[in-house]
Protein backbone atom coordinates (compact mmCIF):
# COMPACT_ATOMS: atom_id res chain seq x y z
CA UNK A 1 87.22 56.99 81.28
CA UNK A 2 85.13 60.16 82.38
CA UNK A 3 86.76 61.73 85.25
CA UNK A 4 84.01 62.38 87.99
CA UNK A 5 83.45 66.68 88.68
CA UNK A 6 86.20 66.16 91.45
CA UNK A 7 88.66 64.49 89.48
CA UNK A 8 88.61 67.56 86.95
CA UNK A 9 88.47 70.08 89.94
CA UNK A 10 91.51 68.42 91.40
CA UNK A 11 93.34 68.13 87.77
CA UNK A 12 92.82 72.55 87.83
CA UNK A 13 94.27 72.81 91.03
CA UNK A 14 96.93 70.10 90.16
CA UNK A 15 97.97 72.40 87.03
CA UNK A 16 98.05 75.90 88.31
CA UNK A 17 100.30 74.35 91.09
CA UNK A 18 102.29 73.38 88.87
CA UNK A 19 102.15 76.77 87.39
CA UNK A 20 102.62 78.63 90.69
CA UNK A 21 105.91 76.06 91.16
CA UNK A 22 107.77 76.62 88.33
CA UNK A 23 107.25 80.80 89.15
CA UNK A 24 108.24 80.57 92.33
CA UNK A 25 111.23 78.16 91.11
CA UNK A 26 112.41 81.13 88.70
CA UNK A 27 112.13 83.74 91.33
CA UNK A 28 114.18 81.87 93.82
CA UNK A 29 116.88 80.93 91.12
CA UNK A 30 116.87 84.73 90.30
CA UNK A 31 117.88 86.02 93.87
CA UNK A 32 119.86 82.57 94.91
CA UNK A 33 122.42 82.90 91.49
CA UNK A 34 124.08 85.92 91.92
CA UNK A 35 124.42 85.20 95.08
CA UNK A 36 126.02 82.23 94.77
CA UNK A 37 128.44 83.36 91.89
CA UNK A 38 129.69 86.22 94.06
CA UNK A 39 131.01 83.35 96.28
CA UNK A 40 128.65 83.97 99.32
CA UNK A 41 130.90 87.11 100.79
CA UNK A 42 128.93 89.68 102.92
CA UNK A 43 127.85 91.82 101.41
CA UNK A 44 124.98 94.81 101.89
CA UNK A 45 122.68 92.33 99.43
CA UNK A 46 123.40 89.20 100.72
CA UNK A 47 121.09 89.45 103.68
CA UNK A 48 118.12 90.48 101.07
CA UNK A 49 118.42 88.08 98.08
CA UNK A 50 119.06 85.04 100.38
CA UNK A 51 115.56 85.95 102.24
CA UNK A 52 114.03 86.43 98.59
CA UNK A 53 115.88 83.08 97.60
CA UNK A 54 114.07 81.17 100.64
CA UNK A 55 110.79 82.79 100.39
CA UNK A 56 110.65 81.49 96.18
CA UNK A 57 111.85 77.99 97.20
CA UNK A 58 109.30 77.76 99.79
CA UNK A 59 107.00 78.87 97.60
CA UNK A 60 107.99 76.15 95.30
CA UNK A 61 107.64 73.61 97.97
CA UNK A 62 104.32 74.57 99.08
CA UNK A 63 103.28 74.62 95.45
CA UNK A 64 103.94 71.23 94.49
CA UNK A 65 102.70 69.58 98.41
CA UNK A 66 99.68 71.49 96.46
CA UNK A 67 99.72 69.82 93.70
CA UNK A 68 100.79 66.43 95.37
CA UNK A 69 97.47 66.67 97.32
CA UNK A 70 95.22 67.58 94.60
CA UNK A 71 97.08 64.05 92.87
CA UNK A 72 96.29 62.48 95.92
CA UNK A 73 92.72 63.82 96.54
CA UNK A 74 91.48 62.94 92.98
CA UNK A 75 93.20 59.71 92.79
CA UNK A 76 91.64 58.05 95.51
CA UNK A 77 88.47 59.75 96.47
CA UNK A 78 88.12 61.59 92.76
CA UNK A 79 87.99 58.14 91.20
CA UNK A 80 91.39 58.57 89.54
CA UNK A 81 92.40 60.30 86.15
């Protein structure tokens, strides 16, 4: 089945989504780790890698209501995949 110019714009922005997702999963995991293996104890860092944890997670979140849209968006108005 040939996808229709939509379809194929929509699969792009589907995959760097995806792309952007798994990044921004990393870079949360990075900051949230530590953190969590030190046991969660105040500390002078705590403050700054769980605002870096949040801001990667929501990153990841936006990323793949992204790519959920694009699916969504090429699917029904695209004329599927």
């Amino acid at each position: 089945m040939i996808m229709s110019v939509l379809a194929q714009a929509m699969l792009a922005i589907f995959i760097a989504a995806m792309i952007v997702a798994v990044g921004a999963w990393a870079y949360g995991t990075r900051y949230w780790l530590p953190m969590w293996a030190a046991g969660f104890r105040q500390t002078e860092w705590r403050n700054v890698y769980m605002r870096r944890a949040i801001k990667g997670y929501s990153g990841f979140i936006l990323a793949v209501g992204i790519g959920f849209a694009a699916g969504t968006i090429a699917e029904y108005w695209g004329g599927g995949w």
